[in-house]
Protein backbone atom coordinates (compact mmCIF):
# COMPACT_ATOMS: atom_id res chain seq x y z
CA UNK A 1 76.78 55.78 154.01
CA UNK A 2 80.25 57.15 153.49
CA UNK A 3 81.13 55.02 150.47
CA UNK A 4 77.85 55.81 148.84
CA UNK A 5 78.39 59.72 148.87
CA UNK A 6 82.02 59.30 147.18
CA UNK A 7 80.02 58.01 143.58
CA UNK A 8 77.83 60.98 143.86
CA UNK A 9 80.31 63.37 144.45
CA UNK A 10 82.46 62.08 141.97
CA UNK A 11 79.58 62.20 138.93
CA UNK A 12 78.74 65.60 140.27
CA UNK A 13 82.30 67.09 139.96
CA UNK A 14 82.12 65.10 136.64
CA UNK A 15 78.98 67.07 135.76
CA UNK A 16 79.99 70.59 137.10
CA UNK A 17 83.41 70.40 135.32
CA UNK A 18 81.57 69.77 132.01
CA UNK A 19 78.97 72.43 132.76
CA UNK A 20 81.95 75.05 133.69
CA UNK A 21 83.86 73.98 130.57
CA UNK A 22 80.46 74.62 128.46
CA UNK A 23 80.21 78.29 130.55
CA UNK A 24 83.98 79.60 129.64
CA UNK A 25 83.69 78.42 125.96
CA UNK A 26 80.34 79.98 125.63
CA UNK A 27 81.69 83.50 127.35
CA UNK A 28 84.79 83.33 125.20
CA UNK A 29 82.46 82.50 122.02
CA UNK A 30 80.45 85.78 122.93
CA UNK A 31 83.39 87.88 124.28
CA UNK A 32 84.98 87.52 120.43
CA UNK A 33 81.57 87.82 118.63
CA UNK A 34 80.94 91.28 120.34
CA UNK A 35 84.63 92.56 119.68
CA UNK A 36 84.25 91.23 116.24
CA UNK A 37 81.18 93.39 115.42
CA UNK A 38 82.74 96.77 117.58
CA UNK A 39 85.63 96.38 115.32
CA UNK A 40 83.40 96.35 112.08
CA UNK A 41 81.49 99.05 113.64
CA UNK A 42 84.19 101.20 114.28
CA UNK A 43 85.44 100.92 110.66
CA UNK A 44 82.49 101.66 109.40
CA UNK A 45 81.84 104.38 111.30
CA UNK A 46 85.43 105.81 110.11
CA UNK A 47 84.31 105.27 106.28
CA UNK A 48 81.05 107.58 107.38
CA UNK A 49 82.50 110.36 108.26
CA UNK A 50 84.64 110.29 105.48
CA UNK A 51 81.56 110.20 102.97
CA UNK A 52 80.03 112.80 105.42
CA UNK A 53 83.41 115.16 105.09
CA UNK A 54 83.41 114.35 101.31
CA UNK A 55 79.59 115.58 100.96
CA UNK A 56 80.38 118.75 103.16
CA UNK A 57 83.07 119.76 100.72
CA UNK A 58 80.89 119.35 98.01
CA UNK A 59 77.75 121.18 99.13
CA UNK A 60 80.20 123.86 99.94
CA UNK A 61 81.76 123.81 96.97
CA UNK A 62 81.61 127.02 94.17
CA UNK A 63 83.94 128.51 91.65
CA UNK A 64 84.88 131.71 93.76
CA UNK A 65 87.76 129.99 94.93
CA UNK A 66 88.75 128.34 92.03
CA UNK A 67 88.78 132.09 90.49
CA UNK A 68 90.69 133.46 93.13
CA UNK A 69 93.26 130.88 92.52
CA UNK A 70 93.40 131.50 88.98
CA UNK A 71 93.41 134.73 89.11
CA UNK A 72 96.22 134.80 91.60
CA UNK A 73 98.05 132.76 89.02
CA UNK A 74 97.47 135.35 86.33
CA UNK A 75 98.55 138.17 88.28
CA UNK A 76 101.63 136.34 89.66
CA UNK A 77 102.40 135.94 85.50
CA UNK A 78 101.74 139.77 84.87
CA UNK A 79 103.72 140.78 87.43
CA UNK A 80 107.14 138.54 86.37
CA UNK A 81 106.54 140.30 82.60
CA UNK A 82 105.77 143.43 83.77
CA UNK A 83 108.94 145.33 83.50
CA UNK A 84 109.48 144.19 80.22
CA UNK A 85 105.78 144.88 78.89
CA UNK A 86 106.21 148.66 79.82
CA UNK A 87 110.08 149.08 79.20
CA UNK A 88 109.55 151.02 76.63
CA UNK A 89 106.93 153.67 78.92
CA UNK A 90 109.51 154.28 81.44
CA UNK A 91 112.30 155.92 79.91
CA UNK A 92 113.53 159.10 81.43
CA UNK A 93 113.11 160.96 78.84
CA UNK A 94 110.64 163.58 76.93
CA UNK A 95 109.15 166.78 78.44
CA UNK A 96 106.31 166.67 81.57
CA UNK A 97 103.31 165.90 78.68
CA UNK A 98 105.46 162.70 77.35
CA UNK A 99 106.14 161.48 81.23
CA UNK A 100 102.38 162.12 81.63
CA UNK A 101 101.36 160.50 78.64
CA UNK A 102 103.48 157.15 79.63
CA UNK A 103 102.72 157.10 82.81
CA UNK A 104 98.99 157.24 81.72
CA UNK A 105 99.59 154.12 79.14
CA UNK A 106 101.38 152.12 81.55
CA UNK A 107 98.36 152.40 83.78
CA UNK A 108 96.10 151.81 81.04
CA UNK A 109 98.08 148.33 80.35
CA UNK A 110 98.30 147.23 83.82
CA UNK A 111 94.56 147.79 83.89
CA UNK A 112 93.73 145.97 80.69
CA UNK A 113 96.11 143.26 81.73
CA UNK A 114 94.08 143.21 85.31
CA UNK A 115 90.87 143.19 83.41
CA UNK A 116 92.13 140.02 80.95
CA UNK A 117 93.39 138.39 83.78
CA UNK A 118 89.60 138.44 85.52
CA UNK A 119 87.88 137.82 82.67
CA UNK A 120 89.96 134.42 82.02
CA UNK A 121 90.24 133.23 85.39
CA UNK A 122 86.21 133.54 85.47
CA UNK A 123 86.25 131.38 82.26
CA UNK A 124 88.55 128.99 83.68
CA UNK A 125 86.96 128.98 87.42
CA UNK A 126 83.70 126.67 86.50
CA UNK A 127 86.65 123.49 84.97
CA UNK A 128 88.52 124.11 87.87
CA UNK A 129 86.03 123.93 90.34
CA UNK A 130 85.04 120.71 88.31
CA UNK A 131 88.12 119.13 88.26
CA UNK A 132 88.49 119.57 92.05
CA UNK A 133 85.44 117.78 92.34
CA UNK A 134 86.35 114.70 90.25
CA UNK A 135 90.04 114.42 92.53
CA UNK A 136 87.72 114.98 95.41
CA UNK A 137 85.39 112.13 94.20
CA UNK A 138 88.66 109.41 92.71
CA UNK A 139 90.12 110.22 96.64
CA UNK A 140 87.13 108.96 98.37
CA UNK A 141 86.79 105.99 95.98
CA UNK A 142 90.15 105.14 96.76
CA UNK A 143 89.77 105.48 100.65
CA UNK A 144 86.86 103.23 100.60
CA UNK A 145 88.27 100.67 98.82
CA UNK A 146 90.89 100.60 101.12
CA UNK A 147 88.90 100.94 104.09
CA UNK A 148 86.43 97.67 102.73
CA UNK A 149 90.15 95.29 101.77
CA UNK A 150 91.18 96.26 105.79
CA UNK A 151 87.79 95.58 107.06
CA UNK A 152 87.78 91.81 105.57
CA UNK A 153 91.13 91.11 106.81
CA UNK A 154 89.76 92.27 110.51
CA UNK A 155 87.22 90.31 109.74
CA UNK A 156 88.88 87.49 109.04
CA UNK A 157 91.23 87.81 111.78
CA UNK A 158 88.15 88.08 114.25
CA UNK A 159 86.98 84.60 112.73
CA UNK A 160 90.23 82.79 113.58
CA UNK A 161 90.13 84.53 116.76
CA UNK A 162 86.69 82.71 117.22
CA UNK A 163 87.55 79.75 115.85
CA UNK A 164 90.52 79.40 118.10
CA UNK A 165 88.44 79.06 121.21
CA UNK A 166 87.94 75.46 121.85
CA UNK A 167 87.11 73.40 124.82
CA UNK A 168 90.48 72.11 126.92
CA UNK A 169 90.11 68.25 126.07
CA UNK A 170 91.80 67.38 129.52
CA UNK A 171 89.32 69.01 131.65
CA UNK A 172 86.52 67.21 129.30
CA UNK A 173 88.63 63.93 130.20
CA UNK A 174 88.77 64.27 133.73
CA UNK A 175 85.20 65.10 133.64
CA UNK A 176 84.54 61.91 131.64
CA UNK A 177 86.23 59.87 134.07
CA UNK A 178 85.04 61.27 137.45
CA UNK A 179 81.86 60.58 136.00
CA UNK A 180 82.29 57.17 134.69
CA UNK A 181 84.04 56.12 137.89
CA UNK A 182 80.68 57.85 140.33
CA UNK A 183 78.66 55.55 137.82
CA UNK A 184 80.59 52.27 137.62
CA UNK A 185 81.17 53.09 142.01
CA UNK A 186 77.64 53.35 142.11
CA UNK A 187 76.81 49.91 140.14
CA UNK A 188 79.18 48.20 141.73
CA UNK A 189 81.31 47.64 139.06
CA UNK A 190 85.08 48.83 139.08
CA UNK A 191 85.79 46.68 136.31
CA UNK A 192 83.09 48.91 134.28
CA UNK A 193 85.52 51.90 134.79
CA UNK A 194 88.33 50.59 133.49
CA UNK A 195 87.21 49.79 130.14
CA UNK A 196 84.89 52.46 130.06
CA UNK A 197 88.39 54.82 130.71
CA UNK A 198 90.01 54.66 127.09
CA UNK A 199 86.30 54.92 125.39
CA UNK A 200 85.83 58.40 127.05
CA UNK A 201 89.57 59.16 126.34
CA UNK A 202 89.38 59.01 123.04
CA UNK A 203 85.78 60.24 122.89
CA UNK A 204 86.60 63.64 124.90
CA UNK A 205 89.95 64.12 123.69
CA UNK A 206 90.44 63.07 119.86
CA UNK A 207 86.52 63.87 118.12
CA UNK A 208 85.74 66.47 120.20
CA UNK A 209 83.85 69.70 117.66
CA UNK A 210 84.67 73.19 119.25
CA UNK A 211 82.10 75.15 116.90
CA UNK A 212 78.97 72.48 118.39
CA UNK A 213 80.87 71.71 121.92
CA UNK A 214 79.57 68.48 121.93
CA UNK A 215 81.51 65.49 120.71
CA UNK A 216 81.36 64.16 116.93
């Protein structure tokens, strides 16, 4: 009774072993999938809120504050060439009418300078604004370009990572044997084992596929 138990125990630790193996490969095979896609996920979710951020700026986008800008610029300009545009106004010299009458012209320049100065930044706020745009637009083409070249080299590093998980040949060939040996125990035929021992060597350990886990 004893001596029959030992082949049956010794095919079914052959059998669970393969079974287990099967079971981690399977879990690793899964484990990597599922990081695999929350990686491409996560990059993709990245590139959406930039194109998200990119159409907010846009929709938000007018020429007031490409105006002010300008206009800003203009009166920065005005102000360096000031002094010398009303040199000639500020002399101390002349009576009370002449200081009157050059402090009125000065005032009258600054104000038609003020007044150009609006009128072209207004002209020049619509290109601005457009040119902003178009930077805006070149900016985002470049980020998702870059974002799609990283996103196939995670990609491709999550298919090695995949391809790397493979079945551990020697627990395949000590399953091989304990169940060759419960079989050849059970016929009656030790000599069976022995040359049955290289055959499942060779057949667990040297042709075994990893991507079909079975054996080629």
């Amino acid at each position: 009774m004893g001596q029959a138990i030992i082949p049956i125990a010794l095919m079914a630790a052959g059998t669970l072993a393969q079974q287990s193996e099967n079971d981690r490969v399977i879990k690793k095979q899964d484990e990597a999938t599922a990081q695999g896609l929350l990686n491409q996920s996560r990059r993709q979710q990245d590139t959406d809120r930039r194109v998200n951020d990119e159409i907010a700026q846009l929709e938000t986008s007018t020429a007031d504050a490409a105006r002010n800008e300008r206009l800003g610029q203009y009166m920065q300009t005005l102000q360096r060439g000031h002094k010398q545009a009303v040199a000639g106004l500020e002399a101390p010299i002349g009576g009370a009418t002449f200081q009157a009458d050059a402090g009125a012209a000065r005032t009258g320049a600054d104000n038609a300078a003020a007044t150009t100065a609006g009128l072209l930044s207004r002209i020049d706020a619509p290109q601005l604004q457009r040119q902003g745009e178009a930077f805006g637009y070149g900016k985002l083409a470049t980020d998702i370009d870059m974002a799609a070249r990283e996103s196939r080299g995670q990609q491709l590093i999550d298919q090695l990572r995949l391809r790397g998980i493979r079945r551990r040949p020697e627990v395949d060939l000590l399953a091989g044997l304990a169940t060759s040996a419960g079989g050849a125990m059970a016929g009656g035929g030790g000599g069976g084992f022995a040359a049955a021992a290289p055959r499942l060597g060779a057949n667990y350990y040297g042709t075994y596929d990893p991507l079909t886990m079975g054996t080629a």
